[in-house]
PDB file of N, CA and C in Angstrom:
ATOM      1  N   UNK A   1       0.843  -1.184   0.000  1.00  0.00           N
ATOM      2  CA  UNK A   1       0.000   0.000   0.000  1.00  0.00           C
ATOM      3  C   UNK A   1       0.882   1.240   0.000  1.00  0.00           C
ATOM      4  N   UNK A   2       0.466   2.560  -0.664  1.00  0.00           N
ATOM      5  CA  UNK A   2       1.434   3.498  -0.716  1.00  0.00           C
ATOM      6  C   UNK A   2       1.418   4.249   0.694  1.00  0.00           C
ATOM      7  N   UNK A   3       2.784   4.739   1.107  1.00  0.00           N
ATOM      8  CA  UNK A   3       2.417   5.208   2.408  1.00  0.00           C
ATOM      9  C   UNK A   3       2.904   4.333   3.294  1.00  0.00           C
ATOM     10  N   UNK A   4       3.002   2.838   2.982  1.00  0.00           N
ATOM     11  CA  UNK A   4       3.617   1.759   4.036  1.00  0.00           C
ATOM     12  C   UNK A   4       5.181   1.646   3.521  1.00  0.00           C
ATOM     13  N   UNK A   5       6.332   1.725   5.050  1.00  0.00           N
ATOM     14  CA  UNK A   5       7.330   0.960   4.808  1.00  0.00           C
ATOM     15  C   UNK A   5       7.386  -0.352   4.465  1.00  0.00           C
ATOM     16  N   UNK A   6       8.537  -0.816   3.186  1.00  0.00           N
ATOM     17  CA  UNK A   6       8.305  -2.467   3.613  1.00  0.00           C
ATOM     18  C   UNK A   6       9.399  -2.662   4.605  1.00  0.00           C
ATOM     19  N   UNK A   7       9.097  -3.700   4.809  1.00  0.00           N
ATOM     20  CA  UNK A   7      10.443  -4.630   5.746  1.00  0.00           C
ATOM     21  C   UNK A   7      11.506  -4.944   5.064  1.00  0.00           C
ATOM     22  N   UNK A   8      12.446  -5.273   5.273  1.00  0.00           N
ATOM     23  CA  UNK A   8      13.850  -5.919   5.218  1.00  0.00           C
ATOM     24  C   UNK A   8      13.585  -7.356   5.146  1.00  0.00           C
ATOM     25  N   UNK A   9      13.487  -8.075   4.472  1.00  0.00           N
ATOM     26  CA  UNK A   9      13.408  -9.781   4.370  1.00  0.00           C
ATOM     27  C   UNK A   9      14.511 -10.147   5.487  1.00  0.00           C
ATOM     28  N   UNK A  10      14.374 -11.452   6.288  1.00  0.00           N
ATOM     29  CA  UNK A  10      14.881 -11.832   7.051  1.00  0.00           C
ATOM     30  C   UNK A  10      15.603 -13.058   6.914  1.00  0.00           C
ATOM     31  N   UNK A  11      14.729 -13.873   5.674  1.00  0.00           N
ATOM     32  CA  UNK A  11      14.994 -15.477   4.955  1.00  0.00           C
ATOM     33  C   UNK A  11      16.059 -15.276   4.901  1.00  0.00           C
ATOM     34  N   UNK A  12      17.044 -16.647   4.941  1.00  0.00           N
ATOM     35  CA  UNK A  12      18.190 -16.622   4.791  1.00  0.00           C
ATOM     36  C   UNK A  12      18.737 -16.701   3.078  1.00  0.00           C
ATOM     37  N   UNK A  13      18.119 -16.035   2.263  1.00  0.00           N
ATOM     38  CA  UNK A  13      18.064 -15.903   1.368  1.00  0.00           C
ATOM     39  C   UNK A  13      18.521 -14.295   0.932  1.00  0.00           C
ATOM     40  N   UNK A  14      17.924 -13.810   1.664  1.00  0.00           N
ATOM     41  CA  UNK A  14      19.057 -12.308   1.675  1.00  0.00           C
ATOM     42  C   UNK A  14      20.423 -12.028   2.485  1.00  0.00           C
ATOM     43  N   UNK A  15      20.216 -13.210   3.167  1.00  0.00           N
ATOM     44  CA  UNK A  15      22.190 -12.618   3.735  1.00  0.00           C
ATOM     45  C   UNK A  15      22.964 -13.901   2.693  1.00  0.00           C
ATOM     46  N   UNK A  16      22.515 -14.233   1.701  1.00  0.00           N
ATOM     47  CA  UNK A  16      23.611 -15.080   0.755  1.00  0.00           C
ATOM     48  C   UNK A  16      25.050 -14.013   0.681  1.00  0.00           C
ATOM     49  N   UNK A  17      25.804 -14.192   0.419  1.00  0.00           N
ATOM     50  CA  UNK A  17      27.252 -14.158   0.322  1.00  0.00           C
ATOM     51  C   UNK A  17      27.143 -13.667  -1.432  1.00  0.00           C
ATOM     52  N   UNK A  18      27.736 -12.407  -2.015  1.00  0.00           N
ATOM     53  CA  UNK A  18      27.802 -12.887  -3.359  1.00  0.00           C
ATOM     54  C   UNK A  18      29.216 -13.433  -3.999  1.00  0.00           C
ATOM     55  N   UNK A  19      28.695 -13.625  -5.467  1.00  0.00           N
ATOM     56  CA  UNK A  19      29.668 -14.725  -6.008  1.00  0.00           C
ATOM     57  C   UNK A  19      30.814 -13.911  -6.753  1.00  0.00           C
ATOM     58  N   UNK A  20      30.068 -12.414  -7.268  1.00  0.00           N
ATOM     59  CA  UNK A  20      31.026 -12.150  -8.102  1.00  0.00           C
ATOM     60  C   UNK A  20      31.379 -10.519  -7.257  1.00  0.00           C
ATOM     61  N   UNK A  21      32.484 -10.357  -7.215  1.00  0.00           N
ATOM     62  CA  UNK A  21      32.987  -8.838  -6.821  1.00  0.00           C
ATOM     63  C   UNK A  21      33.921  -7.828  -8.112  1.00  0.00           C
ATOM     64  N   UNK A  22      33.263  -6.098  -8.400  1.00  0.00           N
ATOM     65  CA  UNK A  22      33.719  -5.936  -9.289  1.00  0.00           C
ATOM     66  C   UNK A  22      35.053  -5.701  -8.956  1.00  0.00           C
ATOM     67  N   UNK A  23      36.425  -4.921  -9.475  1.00  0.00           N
ATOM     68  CA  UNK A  23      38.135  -4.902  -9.214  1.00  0.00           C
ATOM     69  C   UNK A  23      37.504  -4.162  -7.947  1.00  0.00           C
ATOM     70  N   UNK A  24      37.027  -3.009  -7.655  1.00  0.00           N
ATOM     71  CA  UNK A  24      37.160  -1.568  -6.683  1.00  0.00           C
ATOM     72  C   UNK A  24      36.755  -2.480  -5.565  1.00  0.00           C
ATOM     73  N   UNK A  25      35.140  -3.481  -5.556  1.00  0.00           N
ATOM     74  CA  UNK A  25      34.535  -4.141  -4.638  1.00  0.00           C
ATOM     75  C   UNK A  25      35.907  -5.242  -3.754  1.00  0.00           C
ATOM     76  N   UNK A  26      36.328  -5.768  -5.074  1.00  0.00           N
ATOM     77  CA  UNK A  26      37.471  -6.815  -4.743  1.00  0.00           C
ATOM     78  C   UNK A  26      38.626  -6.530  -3.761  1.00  0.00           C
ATOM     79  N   UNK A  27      39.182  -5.269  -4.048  1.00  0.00           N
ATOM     80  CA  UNK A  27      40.507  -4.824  -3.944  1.00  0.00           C
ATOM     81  C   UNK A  27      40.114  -4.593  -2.283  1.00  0.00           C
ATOM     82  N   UNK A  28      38.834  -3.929  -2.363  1.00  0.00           N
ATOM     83  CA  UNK A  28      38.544  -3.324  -1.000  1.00  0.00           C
ATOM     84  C   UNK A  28      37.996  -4.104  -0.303  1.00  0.00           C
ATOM     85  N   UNK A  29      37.646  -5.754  -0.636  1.00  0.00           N
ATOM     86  CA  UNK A  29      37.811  -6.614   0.452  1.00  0.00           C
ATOM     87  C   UNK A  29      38.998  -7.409   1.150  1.00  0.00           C
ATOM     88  N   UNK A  30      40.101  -6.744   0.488  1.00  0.00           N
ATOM     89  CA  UNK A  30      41.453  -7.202   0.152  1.00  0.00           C
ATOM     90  C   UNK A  30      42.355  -5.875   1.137  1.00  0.00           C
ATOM     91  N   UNK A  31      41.783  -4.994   1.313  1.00  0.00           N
ATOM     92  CA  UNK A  31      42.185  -3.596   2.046  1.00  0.00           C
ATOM     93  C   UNK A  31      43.721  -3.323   0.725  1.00  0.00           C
ATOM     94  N   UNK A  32      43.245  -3.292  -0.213  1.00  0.00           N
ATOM     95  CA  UNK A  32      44.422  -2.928  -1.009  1.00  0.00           C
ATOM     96  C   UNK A  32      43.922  -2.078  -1.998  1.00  0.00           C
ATOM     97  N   UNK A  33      44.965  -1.080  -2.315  1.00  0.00           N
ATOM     98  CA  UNK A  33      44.273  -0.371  -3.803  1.00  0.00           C
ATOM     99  C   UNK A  33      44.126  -0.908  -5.126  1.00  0.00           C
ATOM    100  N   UNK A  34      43.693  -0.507  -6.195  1.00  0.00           N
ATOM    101  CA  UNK A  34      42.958  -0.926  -7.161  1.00  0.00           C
ATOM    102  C   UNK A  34      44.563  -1.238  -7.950  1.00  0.00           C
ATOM    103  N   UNK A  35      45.155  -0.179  -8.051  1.00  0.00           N
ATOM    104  CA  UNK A  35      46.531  -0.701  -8.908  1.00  0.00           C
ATOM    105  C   UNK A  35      47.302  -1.618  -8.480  1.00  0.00           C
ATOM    106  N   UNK A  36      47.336  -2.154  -7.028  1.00  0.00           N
ATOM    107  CA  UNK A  36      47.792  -3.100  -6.867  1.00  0.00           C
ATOM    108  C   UNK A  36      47.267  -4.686  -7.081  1.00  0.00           C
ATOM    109  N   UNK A  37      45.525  -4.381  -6.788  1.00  0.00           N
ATOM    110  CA  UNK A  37      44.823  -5.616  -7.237  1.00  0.00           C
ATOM    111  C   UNK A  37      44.851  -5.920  -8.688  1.00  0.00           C
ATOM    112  N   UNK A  38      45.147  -4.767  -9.748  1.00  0.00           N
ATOM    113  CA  UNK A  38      45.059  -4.955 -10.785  1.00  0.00           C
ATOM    114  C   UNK A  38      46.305  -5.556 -11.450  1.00  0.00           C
ATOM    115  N   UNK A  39      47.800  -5.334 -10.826  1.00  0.00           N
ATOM    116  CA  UNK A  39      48.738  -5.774 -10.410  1.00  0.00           C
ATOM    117  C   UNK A  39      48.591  -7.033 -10.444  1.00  0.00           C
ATOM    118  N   UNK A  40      48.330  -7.699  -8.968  1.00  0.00           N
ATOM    119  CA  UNK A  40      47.823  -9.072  -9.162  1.00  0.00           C
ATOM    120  C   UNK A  40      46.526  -9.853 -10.599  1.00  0.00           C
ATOM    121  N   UNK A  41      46.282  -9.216 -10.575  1.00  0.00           N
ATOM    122  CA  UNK A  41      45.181  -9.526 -11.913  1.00  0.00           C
ATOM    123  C   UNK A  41      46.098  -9.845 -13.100  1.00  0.00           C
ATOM    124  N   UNK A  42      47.031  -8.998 -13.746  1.00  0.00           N
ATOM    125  CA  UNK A  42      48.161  -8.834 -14.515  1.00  0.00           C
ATOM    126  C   UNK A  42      49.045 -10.041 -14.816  1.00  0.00           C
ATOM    127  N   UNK A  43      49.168 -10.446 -13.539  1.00  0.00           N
ATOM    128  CA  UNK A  43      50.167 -11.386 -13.323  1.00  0.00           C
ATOM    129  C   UNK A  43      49.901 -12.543 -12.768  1.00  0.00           C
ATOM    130  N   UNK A  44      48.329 -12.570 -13.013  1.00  0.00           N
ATOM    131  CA  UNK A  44      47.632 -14.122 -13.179  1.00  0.00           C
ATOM    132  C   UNK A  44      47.445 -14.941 -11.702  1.00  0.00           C
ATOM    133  N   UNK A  45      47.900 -13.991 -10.831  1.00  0.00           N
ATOM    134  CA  UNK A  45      47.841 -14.040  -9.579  1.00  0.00           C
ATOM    135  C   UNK A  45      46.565 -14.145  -8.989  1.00  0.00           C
ATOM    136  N   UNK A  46      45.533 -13.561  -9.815  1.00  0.00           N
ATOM    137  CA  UNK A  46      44.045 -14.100  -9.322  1.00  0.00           C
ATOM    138  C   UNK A  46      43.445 -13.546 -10.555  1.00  0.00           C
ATOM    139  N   UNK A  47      42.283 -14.518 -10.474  1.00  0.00           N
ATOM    140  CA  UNK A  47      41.832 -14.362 -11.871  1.00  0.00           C
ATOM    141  C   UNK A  47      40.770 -14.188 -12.381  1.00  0.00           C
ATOM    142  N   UNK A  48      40.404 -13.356 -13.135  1.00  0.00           N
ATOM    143  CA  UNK A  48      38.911 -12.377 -13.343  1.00  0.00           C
ATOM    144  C   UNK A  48      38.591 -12.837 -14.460  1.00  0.00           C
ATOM    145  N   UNK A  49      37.452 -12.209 -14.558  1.00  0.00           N
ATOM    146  CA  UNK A  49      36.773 -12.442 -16.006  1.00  0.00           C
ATOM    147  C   UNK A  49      35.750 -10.769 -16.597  1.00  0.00           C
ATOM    148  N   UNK A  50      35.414 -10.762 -17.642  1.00  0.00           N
ATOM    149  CA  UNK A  50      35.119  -9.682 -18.258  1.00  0.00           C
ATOM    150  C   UNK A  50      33.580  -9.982 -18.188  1.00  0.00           C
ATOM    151  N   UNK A  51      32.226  -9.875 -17.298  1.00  0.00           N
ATOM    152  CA  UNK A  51      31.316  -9.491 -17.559  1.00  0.00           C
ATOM    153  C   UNK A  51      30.557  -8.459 -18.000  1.00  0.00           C
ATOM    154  N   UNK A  52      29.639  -8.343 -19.070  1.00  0.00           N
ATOM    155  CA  UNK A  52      29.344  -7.373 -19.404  1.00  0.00           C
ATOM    156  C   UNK A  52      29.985  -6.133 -19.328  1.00  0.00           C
ATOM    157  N   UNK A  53      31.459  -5.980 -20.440  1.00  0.00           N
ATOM    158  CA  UNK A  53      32.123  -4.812 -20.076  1.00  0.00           C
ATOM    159  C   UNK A  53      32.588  -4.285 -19.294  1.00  0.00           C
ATOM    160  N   UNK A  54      32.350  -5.203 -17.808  1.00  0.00           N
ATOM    161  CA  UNK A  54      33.416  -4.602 -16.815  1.00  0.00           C
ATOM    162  C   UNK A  54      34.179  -6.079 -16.131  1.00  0.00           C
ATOM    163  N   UNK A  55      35.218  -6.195 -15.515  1.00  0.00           N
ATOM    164  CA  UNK A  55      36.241  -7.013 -14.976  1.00  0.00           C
ATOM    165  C   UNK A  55      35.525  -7.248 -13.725  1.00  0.00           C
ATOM    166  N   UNK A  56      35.021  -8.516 -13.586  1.00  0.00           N
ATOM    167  CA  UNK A  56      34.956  -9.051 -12.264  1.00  0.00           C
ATOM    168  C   UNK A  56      35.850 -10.523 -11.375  1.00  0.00           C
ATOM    169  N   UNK A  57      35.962 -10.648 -10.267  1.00  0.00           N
ATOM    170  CA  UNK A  57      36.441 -11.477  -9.921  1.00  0.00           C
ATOM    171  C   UNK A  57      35.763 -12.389  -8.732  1.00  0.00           C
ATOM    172  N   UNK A  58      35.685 -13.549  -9.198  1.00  0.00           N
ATOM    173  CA  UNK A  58      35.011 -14.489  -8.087  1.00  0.00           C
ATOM    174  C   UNK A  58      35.166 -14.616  -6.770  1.00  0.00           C
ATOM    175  N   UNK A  59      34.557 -14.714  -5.444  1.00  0.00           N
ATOM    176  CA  UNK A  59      34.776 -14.610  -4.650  1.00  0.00           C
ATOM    177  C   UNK A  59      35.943 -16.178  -3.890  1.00  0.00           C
ATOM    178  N   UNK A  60      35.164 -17.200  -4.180  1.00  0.00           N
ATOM    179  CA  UNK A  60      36.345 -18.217  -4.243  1.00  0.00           C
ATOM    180  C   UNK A  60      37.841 -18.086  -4.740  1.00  0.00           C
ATOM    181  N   UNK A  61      38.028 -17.100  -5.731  1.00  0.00           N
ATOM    182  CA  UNK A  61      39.536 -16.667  -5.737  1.00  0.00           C
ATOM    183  C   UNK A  61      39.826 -15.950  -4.921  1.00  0.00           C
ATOM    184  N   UNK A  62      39.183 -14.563  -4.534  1.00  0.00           N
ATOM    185  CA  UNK A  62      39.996 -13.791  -3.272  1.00  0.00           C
ATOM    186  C   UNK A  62      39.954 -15.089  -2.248  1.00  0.00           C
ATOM    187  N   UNK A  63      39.295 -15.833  -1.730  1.00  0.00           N
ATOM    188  CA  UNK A  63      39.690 -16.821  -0.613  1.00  0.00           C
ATOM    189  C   UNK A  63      41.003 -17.390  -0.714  1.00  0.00           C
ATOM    190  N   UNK A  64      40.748 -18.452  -1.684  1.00  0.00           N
ATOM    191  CA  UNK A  64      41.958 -18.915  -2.631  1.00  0.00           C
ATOM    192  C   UNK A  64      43.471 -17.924  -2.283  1.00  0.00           C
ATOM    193  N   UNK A  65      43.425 -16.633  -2.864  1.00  0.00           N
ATOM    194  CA  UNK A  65      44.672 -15.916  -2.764  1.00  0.00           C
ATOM    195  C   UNK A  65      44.980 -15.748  -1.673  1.00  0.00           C
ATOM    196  N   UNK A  66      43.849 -15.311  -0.364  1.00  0.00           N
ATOM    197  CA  UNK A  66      44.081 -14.924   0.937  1.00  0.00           C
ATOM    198  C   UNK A  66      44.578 -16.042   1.423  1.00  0.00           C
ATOM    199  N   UNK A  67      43.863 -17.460   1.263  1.00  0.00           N
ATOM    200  CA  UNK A  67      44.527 -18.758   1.775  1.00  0.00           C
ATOM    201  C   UNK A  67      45.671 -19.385   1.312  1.00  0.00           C
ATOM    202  N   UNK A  68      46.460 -18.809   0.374  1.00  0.00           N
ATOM    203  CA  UNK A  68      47.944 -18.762  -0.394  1.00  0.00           C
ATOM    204  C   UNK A  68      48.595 -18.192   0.248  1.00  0.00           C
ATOM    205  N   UNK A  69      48.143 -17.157   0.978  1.00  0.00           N
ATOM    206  CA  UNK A  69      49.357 -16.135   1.440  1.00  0.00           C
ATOM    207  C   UNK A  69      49.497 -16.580   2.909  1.00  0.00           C
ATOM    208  N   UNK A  70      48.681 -17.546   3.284  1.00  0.00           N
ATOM    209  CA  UNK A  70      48.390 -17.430   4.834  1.00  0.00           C
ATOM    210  C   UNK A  70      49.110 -18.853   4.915  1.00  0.00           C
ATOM    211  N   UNK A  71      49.462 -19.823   3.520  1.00  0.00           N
ATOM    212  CA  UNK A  71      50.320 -20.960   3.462  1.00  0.00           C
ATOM    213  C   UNK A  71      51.623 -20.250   3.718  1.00  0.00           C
ATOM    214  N   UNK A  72      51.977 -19.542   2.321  1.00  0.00           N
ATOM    215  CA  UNK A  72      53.371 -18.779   2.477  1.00  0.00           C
ATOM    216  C   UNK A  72      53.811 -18.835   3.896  1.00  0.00           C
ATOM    217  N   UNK A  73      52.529 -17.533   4.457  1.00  0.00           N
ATOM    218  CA  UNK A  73      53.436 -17.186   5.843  1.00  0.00           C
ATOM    219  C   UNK A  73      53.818 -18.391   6.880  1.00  0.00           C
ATOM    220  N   UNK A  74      53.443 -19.617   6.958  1.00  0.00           N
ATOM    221  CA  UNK A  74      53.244 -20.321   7.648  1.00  0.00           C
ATOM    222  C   UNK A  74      52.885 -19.887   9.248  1.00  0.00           C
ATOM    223  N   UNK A  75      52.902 -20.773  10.260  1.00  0.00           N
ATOM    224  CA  UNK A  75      53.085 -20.947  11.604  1.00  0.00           C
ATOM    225  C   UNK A  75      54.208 -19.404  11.970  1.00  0.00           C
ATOM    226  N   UNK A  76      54.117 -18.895  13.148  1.00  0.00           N
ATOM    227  CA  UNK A  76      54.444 -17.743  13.772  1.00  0.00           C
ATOM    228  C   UNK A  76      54.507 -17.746  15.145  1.00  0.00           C
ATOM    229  N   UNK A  77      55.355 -17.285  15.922  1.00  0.00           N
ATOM    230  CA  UNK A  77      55.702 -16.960  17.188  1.00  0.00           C
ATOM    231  C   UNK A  77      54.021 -15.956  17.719  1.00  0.00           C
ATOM    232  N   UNK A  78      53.956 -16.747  18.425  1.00  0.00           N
ATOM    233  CA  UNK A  78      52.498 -15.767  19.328  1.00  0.00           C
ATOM    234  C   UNK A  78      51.414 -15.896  18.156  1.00  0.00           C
ATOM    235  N   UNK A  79      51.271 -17.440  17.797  1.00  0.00           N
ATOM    236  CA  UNK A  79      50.205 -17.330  16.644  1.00  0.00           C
ATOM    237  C   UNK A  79      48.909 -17.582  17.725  1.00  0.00           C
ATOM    238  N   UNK A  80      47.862 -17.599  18.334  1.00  0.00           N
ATOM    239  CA  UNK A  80      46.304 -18.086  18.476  1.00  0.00           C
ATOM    240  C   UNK A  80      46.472 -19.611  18.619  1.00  0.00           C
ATOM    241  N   UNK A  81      46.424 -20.012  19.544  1.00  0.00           N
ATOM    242  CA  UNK A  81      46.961 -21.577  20.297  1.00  0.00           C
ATOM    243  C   UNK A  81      45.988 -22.603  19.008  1.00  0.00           C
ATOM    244  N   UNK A  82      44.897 -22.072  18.566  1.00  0.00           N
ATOM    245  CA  UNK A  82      44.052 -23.051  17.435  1.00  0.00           C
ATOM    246  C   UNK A  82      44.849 -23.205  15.923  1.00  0.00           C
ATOM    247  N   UNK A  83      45.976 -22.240  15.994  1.00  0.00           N
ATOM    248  CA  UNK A  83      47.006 -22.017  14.832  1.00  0.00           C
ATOM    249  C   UNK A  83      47.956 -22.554  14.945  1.00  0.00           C
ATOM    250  N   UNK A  84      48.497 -22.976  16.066  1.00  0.00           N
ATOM    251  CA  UNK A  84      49.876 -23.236  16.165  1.00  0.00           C
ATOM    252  C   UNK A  84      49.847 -24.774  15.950  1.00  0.00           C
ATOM    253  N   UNK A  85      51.285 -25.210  15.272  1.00  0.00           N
ATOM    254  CA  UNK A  85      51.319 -26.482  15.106  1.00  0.00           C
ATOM    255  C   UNK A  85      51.332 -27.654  16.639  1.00  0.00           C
ATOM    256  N   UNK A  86      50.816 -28.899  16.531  1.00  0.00           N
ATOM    257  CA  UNK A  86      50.633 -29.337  17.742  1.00  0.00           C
ATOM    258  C   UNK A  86      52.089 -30.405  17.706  1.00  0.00           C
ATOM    259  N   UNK A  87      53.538 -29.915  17.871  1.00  0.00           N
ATOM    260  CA  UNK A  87      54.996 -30.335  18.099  1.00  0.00           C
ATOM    261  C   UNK A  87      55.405 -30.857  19.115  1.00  0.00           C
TER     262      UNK A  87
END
């Protein structure tokens, strides 16, 4: 009816996760700037695709890259006792 707020859906159908993030969306879930994500993009380091005229990148790759870098670094002095190797 005009004149009524609607509601906010609550189904767990609106807090889905999305699939695709554009470079600016990406970079800035990444806390990095755009020339550097694009950087990585460049150099095949994570990998996008061209929808409709603009560059997007899947969200399973930023995981992917974040969980690459978090191999790299390995194990650490004063890591979170659920992190540390059990030696």
């Amino acid at each position: 009816m005009p004149g009524q707020l609607r509601s906010t859906p609550t189904n767990s159908n609106a807090k889905k996760r999305r699939l695709l993030y554009t470079v600016n969306e990406a970079a800035a879930q990444l806390s990095m700037g755009r020339t550097k994500f694009y950087g990585l993009i460049t150099s095949n380091t994570i990998p996008s695709i061209v929808l409709g005229g603009r560059r997007v990148v899947a969200h399973e790759d930023l995981v992917a890259y974040v969980d690459g870098l978090r191999a790299e670094a390995g194990p650490y002095e004063g890591a979170a006792p659920w992190l540390a190797s059990s030696a």
